[in-house]
Protein backbone atom coordinates (compact mmCIF):
# COMPACT_ATOMS: atom_id res chain seq x y z
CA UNK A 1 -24.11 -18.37 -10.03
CA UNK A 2 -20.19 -18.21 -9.78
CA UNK A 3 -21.22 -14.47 -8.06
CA UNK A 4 -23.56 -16.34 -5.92
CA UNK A 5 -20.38 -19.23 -4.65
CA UNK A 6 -17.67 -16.42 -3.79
CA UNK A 7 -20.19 -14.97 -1.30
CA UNK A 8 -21.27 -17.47 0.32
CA UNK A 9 -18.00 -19.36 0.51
CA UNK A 10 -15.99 -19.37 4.01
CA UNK A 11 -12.98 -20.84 1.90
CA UNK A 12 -10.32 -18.29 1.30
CA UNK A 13 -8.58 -20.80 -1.35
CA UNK A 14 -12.34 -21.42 -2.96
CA UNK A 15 -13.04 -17.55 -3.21
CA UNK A 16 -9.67 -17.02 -4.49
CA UNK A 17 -10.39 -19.54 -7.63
CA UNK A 18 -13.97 -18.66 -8.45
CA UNK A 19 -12.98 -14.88 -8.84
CA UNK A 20 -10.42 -16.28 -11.37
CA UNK A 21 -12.98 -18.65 -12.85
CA UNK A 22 -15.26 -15.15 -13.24
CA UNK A 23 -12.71 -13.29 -14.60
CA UNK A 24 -12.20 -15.51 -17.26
CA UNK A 25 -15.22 -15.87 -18.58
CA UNK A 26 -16.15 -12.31 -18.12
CA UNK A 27 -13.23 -10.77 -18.92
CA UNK A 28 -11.61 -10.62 -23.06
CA UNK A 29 -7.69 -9.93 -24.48
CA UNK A 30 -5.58 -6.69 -25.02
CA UNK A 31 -2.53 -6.08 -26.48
CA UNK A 32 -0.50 -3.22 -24.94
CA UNK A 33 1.55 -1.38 -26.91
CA UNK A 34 4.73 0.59 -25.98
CA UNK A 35 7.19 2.59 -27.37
CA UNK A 36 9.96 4.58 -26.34
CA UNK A 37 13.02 6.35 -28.01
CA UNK A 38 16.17 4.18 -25.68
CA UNK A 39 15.73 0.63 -24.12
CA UNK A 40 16.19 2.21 -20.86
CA UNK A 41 13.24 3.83 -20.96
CA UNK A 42 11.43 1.19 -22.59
CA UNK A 43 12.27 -1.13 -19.89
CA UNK A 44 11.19 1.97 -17.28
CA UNK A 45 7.78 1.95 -19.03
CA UNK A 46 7.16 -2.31 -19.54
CA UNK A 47 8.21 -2.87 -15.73
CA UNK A 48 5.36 0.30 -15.26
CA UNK A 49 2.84 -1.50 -17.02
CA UNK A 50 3.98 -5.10 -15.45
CA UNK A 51 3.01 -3.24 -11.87
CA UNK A 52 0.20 -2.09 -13.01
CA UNK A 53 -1.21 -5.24 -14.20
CA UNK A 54 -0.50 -7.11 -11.35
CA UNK A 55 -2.25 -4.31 -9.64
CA UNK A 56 -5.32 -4.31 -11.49
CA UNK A 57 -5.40 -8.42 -10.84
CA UNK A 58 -4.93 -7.75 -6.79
CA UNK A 59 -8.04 -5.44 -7.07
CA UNK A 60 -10.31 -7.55 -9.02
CA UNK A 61 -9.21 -10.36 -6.87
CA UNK A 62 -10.03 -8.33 -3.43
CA UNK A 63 -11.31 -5.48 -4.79
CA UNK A 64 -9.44 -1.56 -3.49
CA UNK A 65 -9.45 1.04 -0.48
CA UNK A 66 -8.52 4.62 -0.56
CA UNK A 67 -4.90 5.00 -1.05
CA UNK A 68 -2.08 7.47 -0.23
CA UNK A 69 -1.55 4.96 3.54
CA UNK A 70 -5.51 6.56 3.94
CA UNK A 71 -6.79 2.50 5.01
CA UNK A 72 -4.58 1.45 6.76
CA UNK A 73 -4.82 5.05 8.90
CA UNK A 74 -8.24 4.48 9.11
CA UNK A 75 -7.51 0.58 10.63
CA UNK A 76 -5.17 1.66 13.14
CA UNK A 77 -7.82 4.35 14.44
CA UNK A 78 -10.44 1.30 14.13
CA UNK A 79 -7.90 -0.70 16.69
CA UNK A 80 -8.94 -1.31 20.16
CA UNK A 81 -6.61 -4.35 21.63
CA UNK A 82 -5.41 -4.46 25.00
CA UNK A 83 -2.61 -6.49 25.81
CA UNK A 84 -2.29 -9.27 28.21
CA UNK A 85 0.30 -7.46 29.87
CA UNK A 86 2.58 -4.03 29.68
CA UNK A 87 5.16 -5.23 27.20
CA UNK A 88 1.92 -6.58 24.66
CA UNK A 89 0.58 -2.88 25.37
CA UNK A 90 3.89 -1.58 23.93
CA UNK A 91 4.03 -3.77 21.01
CA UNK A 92 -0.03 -2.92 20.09
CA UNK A 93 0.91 1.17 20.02
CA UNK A 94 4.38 0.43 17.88
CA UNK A 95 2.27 -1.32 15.54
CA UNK A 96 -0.67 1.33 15.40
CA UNK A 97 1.51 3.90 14.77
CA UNK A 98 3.77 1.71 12.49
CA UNK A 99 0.26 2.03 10.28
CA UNK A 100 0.79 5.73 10.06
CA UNK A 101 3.90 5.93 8.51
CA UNK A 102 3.49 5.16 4.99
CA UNK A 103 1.30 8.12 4.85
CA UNK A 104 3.73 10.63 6.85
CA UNK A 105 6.66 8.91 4.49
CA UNK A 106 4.57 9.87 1.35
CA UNK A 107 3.84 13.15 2.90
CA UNK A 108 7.64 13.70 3.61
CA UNK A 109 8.38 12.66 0.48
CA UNK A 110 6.82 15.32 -0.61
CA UNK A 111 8.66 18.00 1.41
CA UNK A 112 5.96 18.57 3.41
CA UNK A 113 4.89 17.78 7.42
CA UNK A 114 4.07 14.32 7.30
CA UNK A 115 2.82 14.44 11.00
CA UNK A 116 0.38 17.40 10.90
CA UNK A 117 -1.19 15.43 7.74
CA UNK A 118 -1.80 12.19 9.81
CA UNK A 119 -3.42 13.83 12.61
CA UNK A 120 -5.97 15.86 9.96
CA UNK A 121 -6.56 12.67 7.97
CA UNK A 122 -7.16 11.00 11.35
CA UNK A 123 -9.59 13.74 12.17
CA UNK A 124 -11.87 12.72 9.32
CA UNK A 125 -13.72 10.21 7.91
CA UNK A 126 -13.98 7.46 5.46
CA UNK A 127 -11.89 8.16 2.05
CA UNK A 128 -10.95 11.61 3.38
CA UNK A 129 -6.99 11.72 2.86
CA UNK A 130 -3.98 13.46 1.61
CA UNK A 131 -2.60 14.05 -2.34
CA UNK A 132 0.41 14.51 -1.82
CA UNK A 133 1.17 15.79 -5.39
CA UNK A 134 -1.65 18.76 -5.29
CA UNK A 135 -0.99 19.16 -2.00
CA UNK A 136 -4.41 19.16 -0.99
CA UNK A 137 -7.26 17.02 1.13
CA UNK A 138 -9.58 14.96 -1.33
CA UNK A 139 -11.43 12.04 -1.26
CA UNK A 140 -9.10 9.62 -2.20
CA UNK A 141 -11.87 7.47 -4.28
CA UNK A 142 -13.40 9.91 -6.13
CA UNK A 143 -10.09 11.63 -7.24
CA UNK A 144 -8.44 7.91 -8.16
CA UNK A 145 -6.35 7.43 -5.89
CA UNK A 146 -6.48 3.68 -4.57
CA UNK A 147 -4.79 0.65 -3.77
CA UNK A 148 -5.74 -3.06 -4.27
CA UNK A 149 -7.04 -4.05 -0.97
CA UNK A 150 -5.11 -7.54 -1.37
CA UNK A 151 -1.58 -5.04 -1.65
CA UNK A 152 -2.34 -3.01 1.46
CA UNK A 153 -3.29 -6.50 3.30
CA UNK A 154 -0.47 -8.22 1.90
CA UNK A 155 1.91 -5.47 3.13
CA UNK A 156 0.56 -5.37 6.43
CA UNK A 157 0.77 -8.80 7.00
CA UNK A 158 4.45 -9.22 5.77
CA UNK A 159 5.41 -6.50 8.08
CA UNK A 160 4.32 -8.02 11.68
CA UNK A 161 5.99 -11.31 9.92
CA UNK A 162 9.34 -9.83 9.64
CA UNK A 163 8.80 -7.64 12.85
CA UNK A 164 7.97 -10.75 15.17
CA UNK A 165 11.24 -12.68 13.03
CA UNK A 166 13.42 -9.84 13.88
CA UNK A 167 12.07 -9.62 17.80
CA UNK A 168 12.96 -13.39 18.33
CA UNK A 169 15.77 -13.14 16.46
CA UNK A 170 19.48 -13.58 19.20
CA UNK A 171 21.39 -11.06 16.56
CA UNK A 172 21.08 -8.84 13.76
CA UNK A 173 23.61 -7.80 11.19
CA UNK A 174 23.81 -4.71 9.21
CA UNK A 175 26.45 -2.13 7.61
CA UNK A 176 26.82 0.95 8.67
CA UNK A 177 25.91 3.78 6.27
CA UNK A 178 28.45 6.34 5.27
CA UNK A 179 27.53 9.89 5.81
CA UNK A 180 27.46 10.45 1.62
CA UNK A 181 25.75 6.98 1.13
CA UNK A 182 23.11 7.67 3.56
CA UNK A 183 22.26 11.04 1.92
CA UNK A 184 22.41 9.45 -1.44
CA UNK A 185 19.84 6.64 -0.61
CA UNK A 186 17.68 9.18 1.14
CA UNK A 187 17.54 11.11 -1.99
CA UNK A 188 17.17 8.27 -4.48
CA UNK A 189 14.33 7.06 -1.97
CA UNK A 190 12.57 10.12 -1.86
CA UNK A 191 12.73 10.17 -6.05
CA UNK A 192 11.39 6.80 -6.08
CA UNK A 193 8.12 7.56 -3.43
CA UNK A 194 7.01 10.31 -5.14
CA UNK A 195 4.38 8.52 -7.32
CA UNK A 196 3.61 5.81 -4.81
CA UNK A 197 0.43 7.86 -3.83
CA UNK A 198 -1.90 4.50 -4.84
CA UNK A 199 -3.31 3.53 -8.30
CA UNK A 200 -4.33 6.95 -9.35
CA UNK A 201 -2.28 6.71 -12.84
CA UNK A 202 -4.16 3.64 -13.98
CA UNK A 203 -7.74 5.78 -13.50
């Protein structure tokens, strides 16, 4: 019956608290149990398994798309908007291809092309993407690699927030990078992105 209320509910806020209802009376307890030989790891492997179950809430909440940037590729190609005037025209295609770039950033990431990988994802269909640790064109479902559809929302969302507070924003302040810093942060990004291909390691 609780099933039968989330879909035909038109109430974000109502759908929201029957899916917890369901999961609590479908769902049971676990204890996870970690260990690790320093408390710097330790605390590398508890804020791991902290992601992942707020992941694994965000799916079950909104359930997942293909991961790896594949959705929200597959959006922008979905996109046909036409602005009210030139300067909305200009704004639309930043934001399309704003949708690209986590994908080319994973791709980079991985010291490959990440533009000749957008443009072949784009040329398919459905869950057709990139894994960027095999290096090689899957579908992104069947090989496990997804993201909670609320996440990928969420993202997208917060983005064009910040975007539109930054465009009616008089000023901006920011430091300017040293040439070692900026090198430094580029590599320590690129370190960090590496597994940020979707969910796959919770499959």
């Amino acid at each position: 019956q609780i099933k039968v209320q989330i879909e035909n509910t038109t109430s974000e806020y109502d759908s929201e608290k029957l899916q917890e209802r369901l999961a609590k009376l479908t769902g049971g307890v676990a204890v996870i149990k970690l260990g690790a030989a320093t408390e710097v790891e330790m605390k590398e492997k508890k804020d791991r398994v902290d992601d992942a179950l707020h992941a694994t809430r965000a799916a079950v909440q909104e359930g997942i798309v293909a991961g790896g940037g594949v959705a929200l590729v597959r959006a922008s190609s979905k996109v046909s908007v036409k602005g009210a005037n030139a300067d909305q025209d200009v704004g639309i295609k930043i934001a399309l291809l704003a949708m690209q770039e986590p994908m080319r950033q994973i791709v980079q990431n991985g010291g490959l092309e990440g533009s000749v990988v957008v443009s072949k994802v784009m040329e398919g269909k459905g869950n057709f993407g990139f894994d960027a640790a095999k290096e090689e064109y899957v579908d992104m479902i069947k090989a496990g690699i997804i993201d909670p559809a609320k996440v990928t929302r969420s993202a997208l969302q917060n983005a064009a927030s910040v975007a539109a507070l930054v465009l009616t924003t008089g000023a901006a302040v920011a430091d300017i990078p040293s040439k070692d810093g900026g090198a430094a942060a580029d590599a320590g990004a690129g370190g960090g992105m590496a597994g940020m291909g979707g969910m796959g390691g919770m499959m």
